[in-house]
N, C-alpha and C. Protein backbone atom coordinates (compact mmCIF):
# COMPACT_ATOMS: atom_id res chain seq x y z
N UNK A 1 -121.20 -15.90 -38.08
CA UNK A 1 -120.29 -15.68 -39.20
C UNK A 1 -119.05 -16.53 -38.98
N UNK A 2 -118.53 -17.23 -40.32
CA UNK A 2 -117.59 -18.20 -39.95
C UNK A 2 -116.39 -17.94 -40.66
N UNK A 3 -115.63 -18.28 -40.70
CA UNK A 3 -114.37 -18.47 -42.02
C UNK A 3 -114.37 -19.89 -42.32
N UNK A 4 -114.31 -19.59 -43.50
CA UNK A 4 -114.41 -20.85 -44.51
C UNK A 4 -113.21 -22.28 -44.10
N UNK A 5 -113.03 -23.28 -44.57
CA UNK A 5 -111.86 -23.69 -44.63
C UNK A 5 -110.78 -23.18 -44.88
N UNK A 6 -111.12 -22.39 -46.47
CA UNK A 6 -110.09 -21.62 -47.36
C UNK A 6 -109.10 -20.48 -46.67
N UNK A 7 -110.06 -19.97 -45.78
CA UNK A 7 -108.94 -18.85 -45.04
C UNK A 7 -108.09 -19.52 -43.56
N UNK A 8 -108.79 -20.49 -42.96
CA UNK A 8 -108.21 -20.89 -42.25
C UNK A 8 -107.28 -21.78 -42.24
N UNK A 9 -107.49 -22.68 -43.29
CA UNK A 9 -106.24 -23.57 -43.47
C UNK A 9 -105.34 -22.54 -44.37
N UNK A 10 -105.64 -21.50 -45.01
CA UNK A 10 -104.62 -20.75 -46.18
C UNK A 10 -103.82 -19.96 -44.58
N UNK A 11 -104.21 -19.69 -43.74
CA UNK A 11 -103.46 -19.34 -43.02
C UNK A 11 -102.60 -20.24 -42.06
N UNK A 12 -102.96 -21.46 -41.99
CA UNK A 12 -102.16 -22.44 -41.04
C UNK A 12 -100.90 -22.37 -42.22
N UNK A 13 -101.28 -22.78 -43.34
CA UNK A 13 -100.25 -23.04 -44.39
C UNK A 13 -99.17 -22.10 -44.54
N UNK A 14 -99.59 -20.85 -44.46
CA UNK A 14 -98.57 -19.59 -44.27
C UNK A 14 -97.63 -19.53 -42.71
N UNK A 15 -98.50 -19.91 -41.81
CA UNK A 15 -97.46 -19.95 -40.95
C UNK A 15 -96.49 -21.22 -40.66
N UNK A 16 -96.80 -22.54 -41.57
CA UNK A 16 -96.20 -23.78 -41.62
C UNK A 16 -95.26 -22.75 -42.39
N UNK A 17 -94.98 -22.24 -43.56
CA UNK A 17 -94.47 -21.94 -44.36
C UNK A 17 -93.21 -21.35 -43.32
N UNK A 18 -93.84 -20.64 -42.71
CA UNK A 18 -93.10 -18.84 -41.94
C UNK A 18 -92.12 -19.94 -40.79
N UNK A 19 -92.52 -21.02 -40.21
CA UNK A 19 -91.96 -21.01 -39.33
C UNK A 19 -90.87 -22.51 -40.01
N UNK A 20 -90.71 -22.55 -40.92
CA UNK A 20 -90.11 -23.39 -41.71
C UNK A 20 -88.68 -22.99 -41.83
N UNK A 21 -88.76 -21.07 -41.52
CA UNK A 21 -87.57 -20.57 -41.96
C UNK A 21 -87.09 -20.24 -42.87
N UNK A 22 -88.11 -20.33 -44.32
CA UNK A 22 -87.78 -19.23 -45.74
C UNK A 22 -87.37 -20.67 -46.78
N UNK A 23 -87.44 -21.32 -46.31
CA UNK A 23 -87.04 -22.57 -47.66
C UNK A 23 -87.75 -22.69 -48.88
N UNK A 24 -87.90 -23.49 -49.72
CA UNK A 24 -88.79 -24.09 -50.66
C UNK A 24 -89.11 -25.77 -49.82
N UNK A 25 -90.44 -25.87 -49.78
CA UNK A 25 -91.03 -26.88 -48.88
C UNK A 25 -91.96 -27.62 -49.74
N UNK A 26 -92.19 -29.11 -50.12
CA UNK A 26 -92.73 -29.49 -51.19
C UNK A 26 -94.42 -29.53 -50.53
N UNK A 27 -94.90 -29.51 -51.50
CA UNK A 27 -96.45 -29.48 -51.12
C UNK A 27 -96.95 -30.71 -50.36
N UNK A 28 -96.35 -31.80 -51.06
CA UNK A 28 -96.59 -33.06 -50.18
C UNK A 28 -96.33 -32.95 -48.39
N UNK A 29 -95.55 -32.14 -47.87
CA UNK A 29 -94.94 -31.87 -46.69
C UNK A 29 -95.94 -31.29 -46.09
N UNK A 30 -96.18 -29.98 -46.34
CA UNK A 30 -97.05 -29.24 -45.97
C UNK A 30 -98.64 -29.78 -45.17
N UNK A 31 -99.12 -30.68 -46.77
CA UNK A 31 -100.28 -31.52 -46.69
C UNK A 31 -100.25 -32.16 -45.87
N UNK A 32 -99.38 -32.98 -45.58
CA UNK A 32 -99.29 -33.91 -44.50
C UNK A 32 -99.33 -33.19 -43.01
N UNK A 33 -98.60 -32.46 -42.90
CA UNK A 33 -98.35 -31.35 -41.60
C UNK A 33 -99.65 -30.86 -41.38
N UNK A 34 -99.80 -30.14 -42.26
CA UNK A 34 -101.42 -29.83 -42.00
C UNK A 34 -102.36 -30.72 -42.08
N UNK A 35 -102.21 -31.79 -42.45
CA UNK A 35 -103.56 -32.82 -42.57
C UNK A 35 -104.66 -32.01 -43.08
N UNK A 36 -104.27 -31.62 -44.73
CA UNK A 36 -104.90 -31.68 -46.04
C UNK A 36 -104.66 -32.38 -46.97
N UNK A 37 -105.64 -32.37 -47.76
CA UNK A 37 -105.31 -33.58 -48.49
C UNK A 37 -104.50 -32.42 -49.53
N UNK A 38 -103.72 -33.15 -50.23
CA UNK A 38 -103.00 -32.67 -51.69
C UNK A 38 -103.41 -31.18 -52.44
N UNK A 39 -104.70 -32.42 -53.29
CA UNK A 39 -105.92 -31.49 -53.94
C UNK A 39 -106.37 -30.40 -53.39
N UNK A 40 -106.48 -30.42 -52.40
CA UNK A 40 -107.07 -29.29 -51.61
C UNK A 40 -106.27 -27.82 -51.72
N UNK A 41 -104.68 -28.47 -51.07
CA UNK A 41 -103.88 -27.61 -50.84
C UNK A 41 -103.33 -26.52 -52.22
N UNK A 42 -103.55 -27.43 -53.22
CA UNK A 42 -103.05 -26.73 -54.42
C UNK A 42 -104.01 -25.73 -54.55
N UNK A 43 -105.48 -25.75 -54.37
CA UNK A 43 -106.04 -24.84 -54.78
C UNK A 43 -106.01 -23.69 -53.81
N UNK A 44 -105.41 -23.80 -52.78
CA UNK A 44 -105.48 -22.82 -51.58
C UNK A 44 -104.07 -21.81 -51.94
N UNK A 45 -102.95 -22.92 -52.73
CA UNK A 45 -101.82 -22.04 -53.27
C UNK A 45 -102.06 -21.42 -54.72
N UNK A 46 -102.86 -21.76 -55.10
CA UNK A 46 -102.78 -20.53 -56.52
C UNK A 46 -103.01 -19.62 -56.61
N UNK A 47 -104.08 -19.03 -55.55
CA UNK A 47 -104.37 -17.68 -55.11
C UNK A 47 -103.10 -16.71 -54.49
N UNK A 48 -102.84 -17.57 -53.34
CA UNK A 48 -101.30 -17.19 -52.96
C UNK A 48 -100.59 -16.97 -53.89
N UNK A 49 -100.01 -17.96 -54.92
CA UNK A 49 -99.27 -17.17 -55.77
C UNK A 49 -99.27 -16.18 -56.57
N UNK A 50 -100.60 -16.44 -57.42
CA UNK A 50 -101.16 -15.05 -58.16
C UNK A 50 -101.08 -13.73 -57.37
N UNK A 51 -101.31 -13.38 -55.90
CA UNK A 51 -101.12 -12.52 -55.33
C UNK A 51 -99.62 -12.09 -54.91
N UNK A 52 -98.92 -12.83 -55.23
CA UNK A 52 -97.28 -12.67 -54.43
C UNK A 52 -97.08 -12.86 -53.00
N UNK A 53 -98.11 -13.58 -52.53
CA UNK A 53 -97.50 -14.03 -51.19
C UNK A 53 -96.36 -15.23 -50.85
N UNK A 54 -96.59 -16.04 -51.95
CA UNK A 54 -96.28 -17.41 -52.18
C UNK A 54 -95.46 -17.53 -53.51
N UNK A 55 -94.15 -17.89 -53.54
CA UNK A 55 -93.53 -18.18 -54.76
C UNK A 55 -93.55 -19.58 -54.70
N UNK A 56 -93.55 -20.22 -56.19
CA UNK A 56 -94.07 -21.86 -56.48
C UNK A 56 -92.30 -22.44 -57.31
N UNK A 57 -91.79 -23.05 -57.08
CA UNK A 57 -90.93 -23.93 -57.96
C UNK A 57 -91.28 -25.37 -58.39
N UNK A 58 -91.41 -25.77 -59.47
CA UNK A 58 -91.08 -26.65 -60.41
C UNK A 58 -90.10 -27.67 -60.20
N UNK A 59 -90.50 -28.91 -60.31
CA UNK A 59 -89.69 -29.64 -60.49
C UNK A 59 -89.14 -30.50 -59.66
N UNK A 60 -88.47 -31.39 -59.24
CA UNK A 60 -87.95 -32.27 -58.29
C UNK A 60 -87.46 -32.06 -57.22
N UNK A 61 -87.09 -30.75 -56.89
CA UNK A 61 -86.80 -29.86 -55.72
C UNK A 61 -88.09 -28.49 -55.57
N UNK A 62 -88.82 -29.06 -56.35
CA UNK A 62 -89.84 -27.82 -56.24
C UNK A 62 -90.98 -27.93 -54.87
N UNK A 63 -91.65 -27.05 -54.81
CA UNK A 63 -92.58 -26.51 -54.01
C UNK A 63 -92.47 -25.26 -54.14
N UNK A 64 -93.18 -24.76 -52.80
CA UNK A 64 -93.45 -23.50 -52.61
C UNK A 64 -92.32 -22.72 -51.12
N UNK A 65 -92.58 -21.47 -51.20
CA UNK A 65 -91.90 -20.73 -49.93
C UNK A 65 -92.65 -19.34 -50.34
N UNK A 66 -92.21 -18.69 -48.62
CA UNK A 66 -92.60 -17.36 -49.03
C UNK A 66 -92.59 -16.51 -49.46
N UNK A 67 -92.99 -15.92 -50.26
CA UNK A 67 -92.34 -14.49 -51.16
C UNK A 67 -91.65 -13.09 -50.49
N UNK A 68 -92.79 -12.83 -49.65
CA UNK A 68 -91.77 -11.75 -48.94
C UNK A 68 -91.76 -12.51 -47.05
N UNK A 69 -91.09 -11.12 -46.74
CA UNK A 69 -91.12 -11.60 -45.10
C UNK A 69 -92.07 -11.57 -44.35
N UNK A 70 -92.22 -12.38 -43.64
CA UNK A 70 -93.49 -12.78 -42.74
C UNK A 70 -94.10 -11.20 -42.24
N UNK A 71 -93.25 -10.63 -41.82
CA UNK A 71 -93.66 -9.44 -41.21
C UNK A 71 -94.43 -8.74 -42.29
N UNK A 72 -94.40 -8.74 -43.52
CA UNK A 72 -94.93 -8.07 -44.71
C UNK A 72 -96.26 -8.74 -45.06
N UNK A 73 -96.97 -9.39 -44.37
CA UNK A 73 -97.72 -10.09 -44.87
C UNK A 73 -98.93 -9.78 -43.62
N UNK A 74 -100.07 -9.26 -44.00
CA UNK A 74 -101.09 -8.90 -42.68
C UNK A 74 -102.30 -10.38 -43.42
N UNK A 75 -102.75 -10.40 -42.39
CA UNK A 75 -104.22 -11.61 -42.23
C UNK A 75 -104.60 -11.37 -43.07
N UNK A 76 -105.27 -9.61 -42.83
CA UNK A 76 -106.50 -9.28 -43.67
C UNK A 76 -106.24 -9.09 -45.18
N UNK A 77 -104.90 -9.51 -45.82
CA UNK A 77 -104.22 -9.97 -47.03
C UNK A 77 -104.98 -11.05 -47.81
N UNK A 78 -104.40 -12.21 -46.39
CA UNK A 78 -104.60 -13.44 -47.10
C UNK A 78 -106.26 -13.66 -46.99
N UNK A 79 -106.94 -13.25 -46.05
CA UNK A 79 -108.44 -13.64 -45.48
C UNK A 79 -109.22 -13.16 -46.85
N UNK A 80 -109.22 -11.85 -46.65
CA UNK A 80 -109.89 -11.74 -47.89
C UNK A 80 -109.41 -12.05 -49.58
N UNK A 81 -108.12 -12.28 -49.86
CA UNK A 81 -107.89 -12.93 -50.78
C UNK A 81 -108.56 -14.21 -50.99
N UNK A 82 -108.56 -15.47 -50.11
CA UNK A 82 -108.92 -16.26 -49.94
C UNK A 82 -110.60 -16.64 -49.63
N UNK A 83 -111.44 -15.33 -49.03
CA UNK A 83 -112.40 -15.36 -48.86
C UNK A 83 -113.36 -14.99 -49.40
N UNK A 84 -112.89 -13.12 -49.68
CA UNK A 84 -113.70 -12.94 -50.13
C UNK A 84 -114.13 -11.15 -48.95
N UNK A 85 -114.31 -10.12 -49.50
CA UNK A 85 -114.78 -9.25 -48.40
C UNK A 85 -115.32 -9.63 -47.27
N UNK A 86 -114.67 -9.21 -46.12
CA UNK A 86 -115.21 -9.85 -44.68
C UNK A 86 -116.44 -9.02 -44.25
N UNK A 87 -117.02 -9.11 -45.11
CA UNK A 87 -118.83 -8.10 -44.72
C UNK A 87 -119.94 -9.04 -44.06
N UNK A 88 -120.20 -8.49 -43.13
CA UNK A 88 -121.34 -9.90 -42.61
C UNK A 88 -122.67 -9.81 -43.26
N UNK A 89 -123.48 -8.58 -43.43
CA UNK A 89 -123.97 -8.41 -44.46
C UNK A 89 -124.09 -7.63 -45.79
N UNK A 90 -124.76 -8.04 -46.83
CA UNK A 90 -124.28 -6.94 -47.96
C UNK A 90 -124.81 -5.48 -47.65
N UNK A 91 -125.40 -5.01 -47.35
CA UNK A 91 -125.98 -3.80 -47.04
C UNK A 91 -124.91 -2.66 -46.43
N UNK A 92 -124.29 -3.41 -45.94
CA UNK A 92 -122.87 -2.54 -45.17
C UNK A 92 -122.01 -1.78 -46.18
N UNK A 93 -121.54 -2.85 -47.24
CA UNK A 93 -120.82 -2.57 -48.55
C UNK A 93 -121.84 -1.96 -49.42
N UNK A 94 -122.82 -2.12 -49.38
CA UNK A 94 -123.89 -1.80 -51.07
C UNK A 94 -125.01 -1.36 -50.57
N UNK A 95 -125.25 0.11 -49.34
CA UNK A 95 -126.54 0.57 -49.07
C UNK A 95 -127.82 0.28 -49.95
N UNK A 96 -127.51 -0.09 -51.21
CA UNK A 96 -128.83 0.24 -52.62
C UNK A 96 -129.17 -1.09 -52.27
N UNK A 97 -128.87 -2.37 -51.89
CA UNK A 97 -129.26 -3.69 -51.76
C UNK A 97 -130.19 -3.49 -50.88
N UNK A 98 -130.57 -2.51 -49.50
CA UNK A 98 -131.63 -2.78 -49.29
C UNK A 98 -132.38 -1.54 -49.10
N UNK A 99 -133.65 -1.43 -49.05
CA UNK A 99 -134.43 -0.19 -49.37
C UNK A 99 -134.46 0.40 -47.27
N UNK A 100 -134.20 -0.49 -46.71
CA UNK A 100 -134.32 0.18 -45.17
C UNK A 100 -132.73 0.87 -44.86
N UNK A 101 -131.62 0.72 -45.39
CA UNK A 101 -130.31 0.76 -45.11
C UNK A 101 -130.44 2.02 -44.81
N UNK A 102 -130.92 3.24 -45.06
CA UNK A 102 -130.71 4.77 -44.52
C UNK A 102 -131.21 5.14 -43.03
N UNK A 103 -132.34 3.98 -43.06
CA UNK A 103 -132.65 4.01 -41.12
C UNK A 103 -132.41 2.65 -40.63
N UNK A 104 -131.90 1.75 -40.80
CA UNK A 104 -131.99 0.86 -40.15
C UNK A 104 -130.57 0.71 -39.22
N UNK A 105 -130.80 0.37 -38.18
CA UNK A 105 -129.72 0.63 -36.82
C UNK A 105 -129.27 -0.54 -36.85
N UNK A 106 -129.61 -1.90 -37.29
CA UNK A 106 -129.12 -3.04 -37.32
C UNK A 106 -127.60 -2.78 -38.35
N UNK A 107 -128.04 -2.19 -39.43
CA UNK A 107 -127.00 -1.99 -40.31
C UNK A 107 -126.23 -1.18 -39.75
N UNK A 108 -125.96 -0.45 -38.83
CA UNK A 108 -124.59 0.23 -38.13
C UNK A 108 -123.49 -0.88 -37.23
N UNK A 109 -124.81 -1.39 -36.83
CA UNK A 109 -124.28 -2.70 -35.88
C UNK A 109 -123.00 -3.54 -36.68
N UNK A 110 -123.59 -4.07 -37.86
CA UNK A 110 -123.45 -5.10 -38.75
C UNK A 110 -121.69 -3.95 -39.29
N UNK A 111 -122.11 -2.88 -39.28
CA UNK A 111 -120.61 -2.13 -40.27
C UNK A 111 -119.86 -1.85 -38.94
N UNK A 112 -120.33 -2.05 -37.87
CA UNK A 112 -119.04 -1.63 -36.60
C UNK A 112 -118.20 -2.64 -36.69
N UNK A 113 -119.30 -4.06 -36.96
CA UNK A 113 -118.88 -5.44 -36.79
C UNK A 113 -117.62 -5.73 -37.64
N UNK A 114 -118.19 -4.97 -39.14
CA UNK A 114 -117.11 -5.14 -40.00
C UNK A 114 -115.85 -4.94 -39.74
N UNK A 115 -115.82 -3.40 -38.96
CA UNK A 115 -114.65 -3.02 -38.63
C UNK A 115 -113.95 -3.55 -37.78
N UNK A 116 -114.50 -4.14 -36.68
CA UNK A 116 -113.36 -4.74 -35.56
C UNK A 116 -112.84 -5.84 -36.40
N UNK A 117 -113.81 -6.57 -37.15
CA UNK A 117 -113.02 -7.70 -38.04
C UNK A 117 -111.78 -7.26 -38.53
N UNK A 118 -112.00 -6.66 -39.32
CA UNK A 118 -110.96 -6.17 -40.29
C UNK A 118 -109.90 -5.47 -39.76
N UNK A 119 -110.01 -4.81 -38.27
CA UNK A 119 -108.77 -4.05 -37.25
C UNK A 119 -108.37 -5.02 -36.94
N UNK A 120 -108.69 -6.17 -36.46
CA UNK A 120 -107.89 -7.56 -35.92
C UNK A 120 -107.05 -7.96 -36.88
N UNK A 121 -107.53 -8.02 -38.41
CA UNK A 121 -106.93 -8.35 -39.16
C UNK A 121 -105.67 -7.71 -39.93
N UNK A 122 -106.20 -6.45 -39.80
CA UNK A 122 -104.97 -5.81 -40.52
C UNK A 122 -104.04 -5.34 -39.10
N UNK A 123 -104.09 -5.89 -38.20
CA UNK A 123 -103.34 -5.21 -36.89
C UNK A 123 -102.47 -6.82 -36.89
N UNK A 124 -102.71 -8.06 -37.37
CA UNK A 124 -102.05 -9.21 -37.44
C UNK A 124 -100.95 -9.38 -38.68
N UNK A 125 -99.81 -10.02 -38.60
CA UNK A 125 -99.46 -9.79 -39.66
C UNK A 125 -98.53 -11.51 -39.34
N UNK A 126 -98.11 -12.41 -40.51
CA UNK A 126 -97.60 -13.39 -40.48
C UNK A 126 -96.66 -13.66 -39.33
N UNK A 127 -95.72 -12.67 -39.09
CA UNK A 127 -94.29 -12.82 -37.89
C UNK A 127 -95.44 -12.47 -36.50
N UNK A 128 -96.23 -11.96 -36.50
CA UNK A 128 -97.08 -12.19 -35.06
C UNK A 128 -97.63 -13.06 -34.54
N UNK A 129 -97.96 -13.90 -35.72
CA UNK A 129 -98.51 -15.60 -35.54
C UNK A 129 -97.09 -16.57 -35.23
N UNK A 130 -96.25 -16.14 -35.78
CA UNK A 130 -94.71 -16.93 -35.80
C UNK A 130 -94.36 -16.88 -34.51
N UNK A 131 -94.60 -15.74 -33.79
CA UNK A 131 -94.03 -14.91 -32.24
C UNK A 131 -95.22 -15.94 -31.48
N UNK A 132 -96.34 -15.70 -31.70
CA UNK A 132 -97.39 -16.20 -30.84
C UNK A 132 -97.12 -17.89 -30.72
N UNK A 133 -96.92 -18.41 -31.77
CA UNK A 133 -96.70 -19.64 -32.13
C UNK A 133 -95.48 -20.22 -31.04
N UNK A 134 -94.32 -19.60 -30.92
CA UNK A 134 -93.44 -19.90 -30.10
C UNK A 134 -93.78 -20.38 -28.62
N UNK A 135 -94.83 -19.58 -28.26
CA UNK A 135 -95.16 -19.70 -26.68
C UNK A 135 -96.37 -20.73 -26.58
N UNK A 136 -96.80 -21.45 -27.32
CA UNK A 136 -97.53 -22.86 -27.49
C UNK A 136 -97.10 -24.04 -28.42
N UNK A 137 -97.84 -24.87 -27.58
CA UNK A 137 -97.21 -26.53 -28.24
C UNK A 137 -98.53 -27.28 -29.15
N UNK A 138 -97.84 -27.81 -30.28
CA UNK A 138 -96.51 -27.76 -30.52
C UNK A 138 -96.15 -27.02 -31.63
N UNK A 139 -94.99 -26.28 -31.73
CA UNK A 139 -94.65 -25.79 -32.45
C UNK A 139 -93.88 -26.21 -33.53
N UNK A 140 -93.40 -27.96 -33.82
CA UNK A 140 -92.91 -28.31 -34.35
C UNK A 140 -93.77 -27.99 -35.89
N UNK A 141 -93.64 -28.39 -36.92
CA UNK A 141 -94.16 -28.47 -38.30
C UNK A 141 -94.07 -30.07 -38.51
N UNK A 142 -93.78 -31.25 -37.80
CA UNK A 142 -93.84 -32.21 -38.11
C UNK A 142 -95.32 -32.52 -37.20
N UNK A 143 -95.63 -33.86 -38.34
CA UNK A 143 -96.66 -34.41 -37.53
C UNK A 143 -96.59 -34.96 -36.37
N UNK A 144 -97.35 -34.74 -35.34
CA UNK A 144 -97.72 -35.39 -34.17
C UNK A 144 -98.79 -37.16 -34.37
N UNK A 145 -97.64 -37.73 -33.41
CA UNK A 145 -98.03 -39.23 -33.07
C UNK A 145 -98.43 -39.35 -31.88
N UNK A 146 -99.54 -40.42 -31.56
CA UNK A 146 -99.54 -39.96 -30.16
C UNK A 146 -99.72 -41.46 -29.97
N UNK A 147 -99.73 -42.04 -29.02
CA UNK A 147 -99.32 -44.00 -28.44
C UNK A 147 -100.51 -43.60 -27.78
């Protein structure tokens, strides 16, 4: 089981955002920092915004910043916004999808699985990645050159 691009770069982007310090940051910046392309990135912010994680400005000083405080913001927010229910299989969520789901022991497995996912996730929250972030390199938001 993997995470998509979508949740993993939607989360690099949130903590580029978080550790930026609360500004409005143009998308071009970001892209580059993260080494996404443009296109990409816009579609990773419209979800964000529609949800209120992400406020967007317009215009020649525009971009984006964060909506609320980092600390207000858990993984399992953006992951499944971005992803999609973190179920590894459907049977976990929708017993009727399969006709063995009332005995089958694989499917307990598969819903324990769910849960540690989703305890990691909702036990993470944006300012814990910001904290964690501090004690590894690099922590800058500019791009790295290397000779």
């Amino acid at each position: 089981m993997r995470l998509s691009t979508k949740g993993r770069y939607g989360v690099r982007v949130l903590l580029d955002l978080a550790l930026r310090g609360g500004g409005t940051v143009p998308l071009k910046d970001i892209a580059r920092s993260q080494q996404i392309s443009l296109l990409y990135l816009e579609h990773l912010i419209a979800p964000l915004v529609a949800a209120g994680i992400v406020k967007s400005t317009r215009g020649p000083r525009g971009g984006v910043r964060l909506a609320r405080p980092p600390h207000e913001i858990r993984l399992s927010q953006v992951v499944e916004l971005l992803e999609g229910p973190m179920t590894p299989v459907e049977c976990v969520d929708d017993p009727r999808s399969c006709p063995r789901a009332n005995f089958c022991v694989t499917r307990d497995v598969w819903a324990e699985l769910k849960k540690a996912i989703k305890g990691v996730l909702e036990s993470k929250t944006l300012q814990d990645l910001v904290d964690m972030q501090k004690t590894k390199k690099p922590a800058s938001t500019e791009e790295m050159y290397y000779i």
